[in-house]
N, C-alpha and C. Protein backbone atom coordinates (compact mmCIF):
# COMPACT_ATOMS: atom_id res chain seq x y z
N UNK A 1 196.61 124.60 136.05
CA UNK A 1 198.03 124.36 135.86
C UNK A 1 198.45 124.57 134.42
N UNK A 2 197.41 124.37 133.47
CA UNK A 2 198.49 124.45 132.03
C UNK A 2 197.16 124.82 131.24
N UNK A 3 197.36 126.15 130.12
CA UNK A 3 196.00 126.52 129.45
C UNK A 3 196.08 125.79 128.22
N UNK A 4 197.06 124.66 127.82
CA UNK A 4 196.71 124.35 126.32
C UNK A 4 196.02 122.98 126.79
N UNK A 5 196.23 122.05 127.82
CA UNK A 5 195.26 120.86 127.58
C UNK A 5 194.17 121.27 128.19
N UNK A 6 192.92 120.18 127.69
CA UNK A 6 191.32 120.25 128.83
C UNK A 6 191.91 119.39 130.03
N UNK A 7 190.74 121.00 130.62
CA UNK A 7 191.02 120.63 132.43
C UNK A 7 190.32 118.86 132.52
N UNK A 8 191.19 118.14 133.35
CA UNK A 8 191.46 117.29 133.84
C UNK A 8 190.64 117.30 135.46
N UNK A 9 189.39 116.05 135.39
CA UNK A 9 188.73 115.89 136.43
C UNK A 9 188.77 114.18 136.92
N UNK A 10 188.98 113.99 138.02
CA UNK A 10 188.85 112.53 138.46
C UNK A 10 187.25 112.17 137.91
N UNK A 11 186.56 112.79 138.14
CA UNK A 11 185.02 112.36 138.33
C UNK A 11 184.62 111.96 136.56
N UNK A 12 185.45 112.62 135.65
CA UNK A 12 185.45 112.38 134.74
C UNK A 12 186.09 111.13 133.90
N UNK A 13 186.97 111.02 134.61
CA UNK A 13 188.06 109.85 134.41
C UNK A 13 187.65 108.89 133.82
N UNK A 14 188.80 107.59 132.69
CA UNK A 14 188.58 106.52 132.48
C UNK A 14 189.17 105.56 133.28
N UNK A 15 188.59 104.74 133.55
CA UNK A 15 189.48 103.66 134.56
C UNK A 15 190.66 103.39 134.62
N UNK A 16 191.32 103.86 132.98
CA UNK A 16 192.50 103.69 133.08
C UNK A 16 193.37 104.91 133.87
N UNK A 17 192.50 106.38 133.22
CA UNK A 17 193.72 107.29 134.24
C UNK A 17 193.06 106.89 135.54
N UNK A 18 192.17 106.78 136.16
CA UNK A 18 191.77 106.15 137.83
C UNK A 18 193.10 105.35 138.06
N UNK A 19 193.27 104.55 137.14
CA UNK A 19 194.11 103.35 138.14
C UNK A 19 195.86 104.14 137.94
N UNK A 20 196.12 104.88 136.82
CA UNK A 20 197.21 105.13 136.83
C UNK A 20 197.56 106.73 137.89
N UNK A 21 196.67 107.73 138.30
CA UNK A 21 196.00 108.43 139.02
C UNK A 21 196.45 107.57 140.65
N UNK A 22 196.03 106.33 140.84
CA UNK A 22 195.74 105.82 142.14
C UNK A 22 197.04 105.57 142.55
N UNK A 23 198.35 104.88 141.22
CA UNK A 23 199.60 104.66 141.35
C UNK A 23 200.37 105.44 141.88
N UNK A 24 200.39 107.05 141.43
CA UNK A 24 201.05 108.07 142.01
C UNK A 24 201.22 108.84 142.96
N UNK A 25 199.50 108.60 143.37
CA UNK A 25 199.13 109.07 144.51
C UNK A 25 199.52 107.84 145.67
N UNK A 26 199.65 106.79 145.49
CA UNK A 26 199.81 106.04 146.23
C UNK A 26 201.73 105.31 146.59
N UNK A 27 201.79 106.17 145.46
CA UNK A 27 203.91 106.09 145.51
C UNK A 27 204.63 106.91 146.04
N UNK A 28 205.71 106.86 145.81
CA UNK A 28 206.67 107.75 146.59
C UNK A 28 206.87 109.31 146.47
N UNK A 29 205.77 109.53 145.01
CA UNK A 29 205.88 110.92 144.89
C UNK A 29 204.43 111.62 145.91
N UNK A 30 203.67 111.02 146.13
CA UNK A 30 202.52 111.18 146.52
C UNK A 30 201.49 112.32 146.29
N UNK A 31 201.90 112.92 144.96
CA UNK A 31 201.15 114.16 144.50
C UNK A 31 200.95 114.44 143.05
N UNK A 32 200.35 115.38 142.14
CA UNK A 32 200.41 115.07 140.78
C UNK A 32 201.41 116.08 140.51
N UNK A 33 202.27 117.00 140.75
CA UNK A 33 202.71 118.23 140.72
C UNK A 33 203.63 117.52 139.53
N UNK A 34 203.75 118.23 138.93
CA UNK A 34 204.68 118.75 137.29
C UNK A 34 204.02 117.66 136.11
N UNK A 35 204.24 116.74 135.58
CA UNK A 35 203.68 116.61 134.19
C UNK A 35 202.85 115.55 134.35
N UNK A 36 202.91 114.96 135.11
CA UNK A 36 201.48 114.25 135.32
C UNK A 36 200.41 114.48 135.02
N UNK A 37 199.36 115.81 135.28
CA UNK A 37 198.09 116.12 134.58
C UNK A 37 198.29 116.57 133.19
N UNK A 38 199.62 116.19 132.50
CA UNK A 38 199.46 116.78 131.15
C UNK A 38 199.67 114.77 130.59
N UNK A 39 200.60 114.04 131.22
CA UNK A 39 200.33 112.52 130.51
C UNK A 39 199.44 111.98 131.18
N UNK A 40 198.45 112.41 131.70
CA UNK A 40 196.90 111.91 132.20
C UNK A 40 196.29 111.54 130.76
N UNK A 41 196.57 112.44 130.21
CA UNK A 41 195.55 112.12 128.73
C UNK A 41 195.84 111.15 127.69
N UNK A 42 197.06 110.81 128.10
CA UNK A 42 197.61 109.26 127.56
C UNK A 42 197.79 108.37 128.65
N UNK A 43 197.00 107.77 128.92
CA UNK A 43 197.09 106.84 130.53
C UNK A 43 198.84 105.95 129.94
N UNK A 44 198.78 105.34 129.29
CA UNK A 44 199.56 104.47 128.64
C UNK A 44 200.62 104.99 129.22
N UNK A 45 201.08 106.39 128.60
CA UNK A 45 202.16 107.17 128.61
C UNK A 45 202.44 107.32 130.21
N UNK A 46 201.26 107.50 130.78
CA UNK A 46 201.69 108.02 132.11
C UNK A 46 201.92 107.09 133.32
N UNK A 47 201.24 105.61 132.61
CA UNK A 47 201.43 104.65 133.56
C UNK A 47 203.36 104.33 133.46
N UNK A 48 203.68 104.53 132.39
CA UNK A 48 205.18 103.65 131.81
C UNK A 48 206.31 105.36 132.51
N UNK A 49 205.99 106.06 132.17
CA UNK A 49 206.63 107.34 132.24
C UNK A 49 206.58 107.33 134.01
N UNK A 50 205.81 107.31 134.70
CA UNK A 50 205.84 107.01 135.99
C UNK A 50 206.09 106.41 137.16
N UNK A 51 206.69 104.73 136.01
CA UNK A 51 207.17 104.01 136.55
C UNK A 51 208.44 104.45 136.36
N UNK A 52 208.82 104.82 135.75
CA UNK A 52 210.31 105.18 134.63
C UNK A 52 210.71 106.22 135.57
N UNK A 53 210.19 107.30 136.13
CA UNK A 53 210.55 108.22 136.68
C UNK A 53 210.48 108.25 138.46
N UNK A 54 209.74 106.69 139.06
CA UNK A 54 209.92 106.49 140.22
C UNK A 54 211.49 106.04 140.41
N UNK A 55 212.01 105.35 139.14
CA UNK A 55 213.55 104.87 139.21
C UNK A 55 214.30 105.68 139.18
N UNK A 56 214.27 106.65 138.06
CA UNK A 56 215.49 107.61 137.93
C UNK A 56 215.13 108.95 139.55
N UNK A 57 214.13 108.67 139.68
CA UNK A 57 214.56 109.79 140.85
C UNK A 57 214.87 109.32 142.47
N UNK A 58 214.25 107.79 142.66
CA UNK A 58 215.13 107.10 143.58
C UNK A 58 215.58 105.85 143.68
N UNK A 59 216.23 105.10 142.06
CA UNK A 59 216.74 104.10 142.21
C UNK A 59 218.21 104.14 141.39
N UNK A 60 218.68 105.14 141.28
CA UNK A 60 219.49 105.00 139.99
C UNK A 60 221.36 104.99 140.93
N UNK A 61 221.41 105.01 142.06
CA UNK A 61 222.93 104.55 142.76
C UNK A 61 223.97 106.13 142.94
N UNK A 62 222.93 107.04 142.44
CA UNK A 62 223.37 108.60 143.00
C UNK A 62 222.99 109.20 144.25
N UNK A 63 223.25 109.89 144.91
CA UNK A 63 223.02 110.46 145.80
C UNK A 63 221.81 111.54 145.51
N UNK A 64 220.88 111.52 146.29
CA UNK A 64 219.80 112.82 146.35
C UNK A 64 220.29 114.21 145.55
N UNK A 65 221.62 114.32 146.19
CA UNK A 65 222.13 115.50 146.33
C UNK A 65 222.86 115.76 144.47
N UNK A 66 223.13 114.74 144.11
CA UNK A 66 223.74 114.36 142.77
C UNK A 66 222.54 114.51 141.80
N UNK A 67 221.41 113.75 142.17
CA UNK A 67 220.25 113.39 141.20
C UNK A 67 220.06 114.98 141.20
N UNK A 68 219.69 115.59 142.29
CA UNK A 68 218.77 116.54 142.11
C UNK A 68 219.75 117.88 141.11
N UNK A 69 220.84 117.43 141.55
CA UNK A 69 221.86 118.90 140.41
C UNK A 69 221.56 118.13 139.00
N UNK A 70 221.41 116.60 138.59
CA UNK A 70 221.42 116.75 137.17
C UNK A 70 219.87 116.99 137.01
N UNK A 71 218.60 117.12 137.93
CA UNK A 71 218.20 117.21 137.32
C UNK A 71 218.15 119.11 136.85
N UNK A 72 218.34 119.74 138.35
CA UNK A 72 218.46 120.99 138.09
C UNK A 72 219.38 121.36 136.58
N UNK A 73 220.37 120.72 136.40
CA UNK A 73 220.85 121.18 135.37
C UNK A 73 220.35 120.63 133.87
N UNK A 74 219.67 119.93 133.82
CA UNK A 74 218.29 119.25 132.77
C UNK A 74 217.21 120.48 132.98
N UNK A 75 216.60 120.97 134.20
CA UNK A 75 215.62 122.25 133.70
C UNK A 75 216.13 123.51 133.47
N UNK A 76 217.71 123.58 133.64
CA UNK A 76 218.12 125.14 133.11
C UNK A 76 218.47 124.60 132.14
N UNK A 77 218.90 123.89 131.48
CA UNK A 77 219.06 123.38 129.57
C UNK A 77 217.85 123.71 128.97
N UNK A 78 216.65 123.27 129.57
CA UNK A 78 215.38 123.17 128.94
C UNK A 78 214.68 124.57 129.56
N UNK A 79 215.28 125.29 130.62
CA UNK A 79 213.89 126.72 130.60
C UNK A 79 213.03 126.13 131.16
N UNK A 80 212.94 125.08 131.77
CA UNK A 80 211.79 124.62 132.33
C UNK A 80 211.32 125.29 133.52
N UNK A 81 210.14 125.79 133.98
CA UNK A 81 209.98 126.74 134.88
C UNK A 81 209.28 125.90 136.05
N UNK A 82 208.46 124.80 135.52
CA UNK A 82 208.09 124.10 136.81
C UNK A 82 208.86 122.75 137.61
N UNK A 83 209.77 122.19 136.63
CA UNK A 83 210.79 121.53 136.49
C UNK A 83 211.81 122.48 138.00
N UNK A 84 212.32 123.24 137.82
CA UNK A 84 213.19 124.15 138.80
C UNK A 84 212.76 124.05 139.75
N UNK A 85 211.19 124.71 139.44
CA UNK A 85 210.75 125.11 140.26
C UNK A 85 210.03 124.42 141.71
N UNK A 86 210.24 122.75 141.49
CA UNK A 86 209.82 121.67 142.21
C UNK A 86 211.09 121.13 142.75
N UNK A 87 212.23 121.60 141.83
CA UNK A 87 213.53 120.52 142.40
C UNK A 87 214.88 121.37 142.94
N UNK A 88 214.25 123.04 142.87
CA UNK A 88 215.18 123.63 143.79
C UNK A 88 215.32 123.76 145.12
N UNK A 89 214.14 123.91 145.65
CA UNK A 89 214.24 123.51 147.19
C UNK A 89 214.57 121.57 147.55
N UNK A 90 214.20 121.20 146.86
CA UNK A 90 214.49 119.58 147.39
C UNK A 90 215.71 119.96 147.11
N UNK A 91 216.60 120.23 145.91
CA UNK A 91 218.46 120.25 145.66
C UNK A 91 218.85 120.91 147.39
N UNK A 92 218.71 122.10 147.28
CA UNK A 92 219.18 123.05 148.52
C UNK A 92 219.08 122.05 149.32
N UNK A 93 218.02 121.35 149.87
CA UNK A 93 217.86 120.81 151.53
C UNK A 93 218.51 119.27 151.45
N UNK A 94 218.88 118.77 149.84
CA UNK A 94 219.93 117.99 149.71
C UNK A 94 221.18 118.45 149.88
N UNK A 95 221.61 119.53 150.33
CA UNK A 95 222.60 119.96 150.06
C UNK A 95 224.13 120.91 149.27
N UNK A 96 223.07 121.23 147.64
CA UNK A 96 223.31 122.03 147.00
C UNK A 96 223.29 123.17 147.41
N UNK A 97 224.74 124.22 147.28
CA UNK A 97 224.68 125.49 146.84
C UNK A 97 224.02 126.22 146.44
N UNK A 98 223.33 127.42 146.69
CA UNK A 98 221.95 128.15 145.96
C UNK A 98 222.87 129.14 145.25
N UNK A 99 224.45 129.09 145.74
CA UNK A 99 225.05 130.14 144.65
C UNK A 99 225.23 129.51 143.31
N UNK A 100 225.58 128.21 143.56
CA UNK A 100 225.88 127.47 142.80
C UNK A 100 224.85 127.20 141.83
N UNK A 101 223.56 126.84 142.14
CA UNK A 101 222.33 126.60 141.42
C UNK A 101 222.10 127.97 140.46
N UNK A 102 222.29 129.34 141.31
CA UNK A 102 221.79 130.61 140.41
C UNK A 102 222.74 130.83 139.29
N UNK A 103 224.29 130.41 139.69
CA UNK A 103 224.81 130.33 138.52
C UNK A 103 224.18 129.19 137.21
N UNK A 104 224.01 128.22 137.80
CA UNK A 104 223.56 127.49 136.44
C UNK A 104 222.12 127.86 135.51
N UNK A 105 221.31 128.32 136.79
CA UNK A 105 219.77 128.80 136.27
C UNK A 105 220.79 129.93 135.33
N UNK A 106 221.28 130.71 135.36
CA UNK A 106 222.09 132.16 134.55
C UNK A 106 222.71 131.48 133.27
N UNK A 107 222.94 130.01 133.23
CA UNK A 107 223.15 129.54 132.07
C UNK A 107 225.23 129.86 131.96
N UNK A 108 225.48 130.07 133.43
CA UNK A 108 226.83 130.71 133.70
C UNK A 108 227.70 129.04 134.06
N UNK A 109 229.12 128.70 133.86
CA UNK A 109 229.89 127.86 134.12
C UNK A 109 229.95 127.97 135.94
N UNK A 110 229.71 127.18 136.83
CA UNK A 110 229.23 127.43 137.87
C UNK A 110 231.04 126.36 138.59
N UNK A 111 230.96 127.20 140.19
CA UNK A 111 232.59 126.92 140.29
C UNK A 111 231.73 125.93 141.85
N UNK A 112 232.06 124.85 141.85
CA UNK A 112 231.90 123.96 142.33
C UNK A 112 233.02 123.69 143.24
N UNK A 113 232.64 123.49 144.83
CA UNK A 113 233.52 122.83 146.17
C UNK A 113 233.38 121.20 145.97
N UNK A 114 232.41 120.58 145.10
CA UNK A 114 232.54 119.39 145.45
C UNK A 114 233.06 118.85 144.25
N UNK A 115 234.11 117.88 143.66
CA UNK A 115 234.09 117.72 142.61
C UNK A 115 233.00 116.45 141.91
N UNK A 116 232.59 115.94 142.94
CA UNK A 116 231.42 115.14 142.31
C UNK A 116 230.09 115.76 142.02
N UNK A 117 229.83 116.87 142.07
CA UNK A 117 229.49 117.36 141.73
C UNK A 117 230.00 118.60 140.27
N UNK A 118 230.90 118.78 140.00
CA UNK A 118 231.79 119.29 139.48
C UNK A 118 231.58 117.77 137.81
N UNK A 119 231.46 116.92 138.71
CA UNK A 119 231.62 115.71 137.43
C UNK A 119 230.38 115.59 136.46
N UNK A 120 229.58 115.77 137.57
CA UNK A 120 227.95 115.42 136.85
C UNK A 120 227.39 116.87 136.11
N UNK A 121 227.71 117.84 136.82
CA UNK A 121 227.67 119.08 135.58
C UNK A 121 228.61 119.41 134.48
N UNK A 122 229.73 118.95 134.41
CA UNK A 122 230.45 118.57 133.11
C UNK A 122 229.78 117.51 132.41
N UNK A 123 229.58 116.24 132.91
CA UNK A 123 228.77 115.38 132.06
C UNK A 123 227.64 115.55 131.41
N UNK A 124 226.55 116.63 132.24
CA UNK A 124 225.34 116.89 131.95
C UNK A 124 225.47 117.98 130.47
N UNK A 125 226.75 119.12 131.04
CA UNK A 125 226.80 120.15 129.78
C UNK A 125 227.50 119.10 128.68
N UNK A 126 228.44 118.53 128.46
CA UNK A 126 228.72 117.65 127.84
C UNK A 126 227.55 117.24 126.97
N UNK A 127 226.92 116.51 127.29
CA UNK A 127 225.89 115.79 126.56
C UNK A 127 224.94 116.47 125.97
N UNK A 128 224.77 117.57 127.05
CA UNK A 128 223.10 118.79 126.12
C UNK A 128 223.92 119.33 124.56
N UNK A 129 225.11 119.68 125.37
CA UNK A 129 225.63 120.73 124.50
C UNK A 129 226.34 120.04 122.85
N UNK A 130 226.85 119.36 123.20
CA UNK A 130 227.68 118.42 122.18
C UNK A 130 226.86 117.15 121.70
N UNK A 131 225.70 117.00 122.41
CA UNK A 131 225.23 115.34 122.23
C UNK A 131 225.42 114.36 122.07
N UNK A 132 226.72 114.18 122.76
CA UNK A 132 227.42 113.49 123.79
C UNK A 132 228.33 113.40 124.62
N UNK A 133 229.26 112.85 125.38
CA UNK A 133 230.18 112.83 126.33
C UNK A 133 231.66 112.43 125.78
N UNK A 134 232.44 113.48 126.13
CA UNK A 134 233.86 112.99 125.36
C UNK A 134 234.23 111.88 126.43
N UNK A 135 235.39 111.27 126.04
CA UNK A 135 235.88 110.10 126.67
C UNK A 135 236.58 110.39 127.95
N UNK A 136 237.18 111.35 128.08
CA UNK A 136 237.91 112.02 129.32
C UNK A 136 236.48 112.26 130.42
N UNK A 137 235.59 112.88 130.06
CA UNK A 137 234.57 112.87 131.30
C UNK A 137 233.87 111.34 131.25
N UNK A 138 233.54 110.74 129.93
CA UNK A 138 233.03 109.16 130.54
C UNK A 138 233.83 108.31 131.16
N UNK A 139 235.06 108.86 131.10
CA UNK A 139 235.97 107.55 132.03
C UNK A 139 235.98 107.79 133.32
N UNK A 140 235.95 109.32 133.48
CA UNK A 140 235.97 110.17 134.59
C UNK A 140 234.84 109.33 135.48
N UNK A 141 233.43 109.40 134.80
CA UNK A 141 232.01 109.46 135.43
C UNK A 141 232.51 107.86 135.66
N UNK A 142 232.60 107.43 134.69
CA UNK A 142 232.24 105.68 135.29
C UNK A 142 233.50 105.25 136.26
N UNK A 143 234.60 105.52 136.40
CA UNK A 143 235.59 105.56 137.44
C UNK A 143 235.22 106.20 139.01
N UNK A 144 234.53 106.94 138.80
CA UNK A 144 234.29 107.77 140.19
C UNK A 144 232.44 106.98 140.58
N UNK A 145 231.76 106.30 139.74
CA UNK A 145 230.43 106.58 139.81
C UNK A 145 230.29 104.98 139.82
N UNK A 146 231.11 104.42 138.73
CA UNK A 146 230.41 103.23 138.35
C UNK A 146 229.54 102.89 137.09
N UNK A 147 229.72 101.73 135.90
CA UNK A 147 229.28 101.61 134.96
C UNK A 147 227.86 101.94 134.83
N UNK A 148 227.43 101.27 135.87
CA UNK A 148 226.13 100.84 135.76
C UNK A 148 225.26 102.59 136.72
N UNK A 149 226.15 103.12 137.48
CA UNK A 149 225.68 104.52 137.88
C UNK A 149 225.59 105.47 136.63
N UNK A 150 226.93 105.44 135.78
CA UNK A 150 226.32 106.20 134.55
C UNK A 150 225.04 105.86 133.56
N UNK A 151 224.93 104.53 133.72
CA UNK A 151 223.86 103.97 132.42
C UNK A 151 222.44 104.49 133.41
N UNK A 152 222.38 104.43 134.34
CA UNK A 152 221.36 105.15 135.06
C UNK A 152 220.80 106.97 135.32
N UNK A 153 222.53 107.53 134.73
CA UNK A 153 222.39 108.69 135.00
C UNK A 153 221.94 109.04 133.50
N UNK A 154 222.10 108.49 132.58
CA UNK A 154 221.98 108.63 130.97
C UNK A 154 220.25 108.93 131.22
N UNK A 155 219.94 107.29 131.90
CA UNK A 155 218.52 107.56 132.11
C UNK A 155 217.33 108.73 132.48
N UNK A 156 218.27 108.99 134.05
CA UNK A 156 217.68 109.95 134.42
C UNK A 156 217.60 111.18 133.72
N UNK A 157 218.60 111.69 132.94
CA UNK A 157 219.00 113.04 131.87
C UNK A 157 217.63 112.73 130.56
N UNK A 158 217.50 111.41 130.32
CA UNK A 158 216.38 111.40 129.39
C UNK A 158 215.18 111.66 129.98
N UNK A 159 214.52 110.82 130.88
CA UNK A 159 213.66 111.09 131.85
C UNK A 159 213.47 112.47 132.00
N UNK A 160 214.04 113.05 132.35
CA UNK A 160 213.57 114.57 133.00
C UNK A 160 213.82 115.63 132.00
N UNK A 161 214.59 115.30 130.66
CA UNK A 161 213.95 116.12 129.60
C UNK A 161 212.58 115.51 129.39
N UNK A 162 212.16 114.56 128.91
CA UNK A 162 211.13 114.05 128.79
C UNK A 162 209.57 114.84 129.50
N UNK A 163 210.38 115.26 130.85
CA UNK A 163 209.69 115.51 132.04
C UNK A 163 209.50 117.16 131.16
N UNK A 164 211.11 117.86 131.21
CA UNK A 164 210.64 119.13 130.75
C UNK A 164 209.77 119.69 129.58
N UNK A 165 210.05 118.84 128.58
CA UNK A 165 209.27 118.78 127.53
C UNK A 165 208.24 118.85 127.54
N UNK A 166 207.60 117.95 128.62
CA UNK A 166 206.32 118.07 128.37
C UNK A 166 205.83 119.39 129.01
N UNK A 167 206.56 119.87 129.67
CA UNK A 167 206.27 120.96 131.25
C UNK A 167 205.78 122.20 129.72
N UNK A 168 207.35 122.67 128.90
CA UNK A 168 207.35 123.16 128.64
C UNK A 168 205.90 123.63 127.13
N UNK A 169 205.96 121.89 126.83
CA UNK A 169 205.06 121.66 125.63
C UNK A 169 203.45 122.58 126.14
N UNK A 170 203.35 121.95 127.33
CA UNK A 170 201.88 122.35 127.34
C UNK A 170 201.55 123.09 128.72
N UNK A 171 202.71 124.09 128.90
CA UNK A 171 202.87 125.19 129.60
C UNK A 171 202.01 124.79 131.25
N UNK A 172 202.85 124.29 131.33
CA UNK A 172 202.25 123.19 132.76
C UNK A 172 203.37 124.48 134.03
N UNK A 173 202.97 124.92 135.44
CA UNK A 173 203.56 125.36 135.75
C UNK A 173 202.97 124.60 137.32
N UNK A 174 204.00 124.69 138.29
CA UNK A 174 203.69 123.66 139.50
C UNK A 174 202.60 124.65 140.43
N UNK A 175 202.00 123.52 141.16
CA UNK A 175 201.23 123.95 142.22
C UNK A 175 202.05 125.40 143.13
N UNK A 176 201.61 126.04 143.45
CA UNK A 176 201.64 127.78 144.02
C UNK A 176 202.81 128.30 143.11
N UNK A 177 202.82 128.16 141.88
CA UNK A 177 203.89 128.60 141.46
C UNK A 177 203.46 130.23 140.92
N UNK A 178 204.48 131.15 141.32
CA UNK A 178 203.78 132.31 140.76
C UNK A 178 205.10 132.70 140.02
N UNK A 179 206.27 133.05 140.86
CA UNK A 179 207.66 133.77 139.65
C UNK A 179 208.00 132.47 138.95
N UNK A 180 208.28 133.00 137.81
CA UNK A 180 209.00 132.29 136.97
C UNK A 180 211.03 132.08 137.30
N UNK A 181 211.48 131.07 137.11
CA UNK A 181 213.05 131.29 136.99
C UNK A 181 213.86 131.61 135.73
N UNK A 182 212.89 131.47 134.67
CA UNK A 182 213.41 131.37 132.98
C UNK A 182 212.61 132.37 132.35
N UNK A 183 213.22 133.37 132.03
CA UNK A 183 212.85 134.29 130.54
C UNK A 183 211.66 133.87 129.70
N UNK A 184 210.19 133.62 129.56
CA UNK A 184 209.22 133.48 128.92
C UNK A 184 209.86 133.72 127.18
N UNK A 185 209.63 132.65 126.24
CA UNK A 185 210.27 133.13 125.24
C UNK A 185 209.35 132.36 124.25
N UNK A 186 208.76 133.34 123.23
CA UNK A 186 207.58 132.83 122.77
C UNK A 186 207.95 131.22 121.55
């Protein structure tokens, strides 16, 4: 999966990645696919980061269909290739547009039927782009969403850079992944 860290073996393991290893496999994601075998090598990191990321991807008061466009629009900010590449079919069979998605992978202003959806990709470009949210879309988001839905969506937007970062840091690419969706850029 990724040529800059050492390959990663259970049999090799310290008890600590065993037990944090046993967590994931035994949660709701039920697989190691995207940055997991790269925060294996910090158990610490991967025990806290895993808990952190069982919330933002199903506790945070958004819809599937919501989570999965910010996060899609968190791996076309970041070029993330395995990032996409794990959360474009889950977006689609949530319900997302694939015209809609190729516009954003294109890095293009994408024309949206739903406007709640329409909200969370203004909020998302908002924040990458400017590094932060003007007041017209935060009143927007927390009026339509809820206080405590935005302080969750803040989350999730950190989370899954976090996520890409690392994808991207140590060239981690997902299980059968062969095309890329992002321009290789050294």
């Amino acid at each position: 999966m990724s040529t800059r860290l050492p390959e990663f073996s259970v049999e090799n393991a310290s008890p600590e990645q065993k037990d944090v290893l046993q967590t994931i496999l035994s949660g709701p994601r039920g697989n190691l696919n995207g940055p997991f075998l790269s925060w294996i090598h910090s158990p610490e990191l991967a025990s806290r980061a895993q808990e952190l990321g069982a919330f933002c991807r199903y506790g945070t008061g958004l819809s599937l269909r919501l989570s999965e466009l910010a996060i899609l629009c968190t791996a076309a900010k970041w070029k993330s290739q395995a990032e996409w590449y794990i959360h474009y079919p889950i977006g689609v069979e949530a319900g997302l547009n694939p015209e809609v998605l190729e516009g954003i992978r294109q890095d293009k202003v994408p024309k949206f039927e739903n406007s709640d959806e329409s909200l969370i990709w203004r909020f998302v470009d908002d924040l990458y782009e400017k590094k932060r949210v003007s007041d017209e879309i935060y009143h927007e988001a927390a009026a339509g969403f809820g206080v405590k839905t935005v302080v969750n969506l803040v989350g999730l937007l950190g989370y899954y850079t976090l996520v890409a970062m690392s994808l991207n840091v140590f060239d981690v690419r997902a299980d059968g992944q062969v095309e890329l969706p992002f321009p290789e850029t050294p």
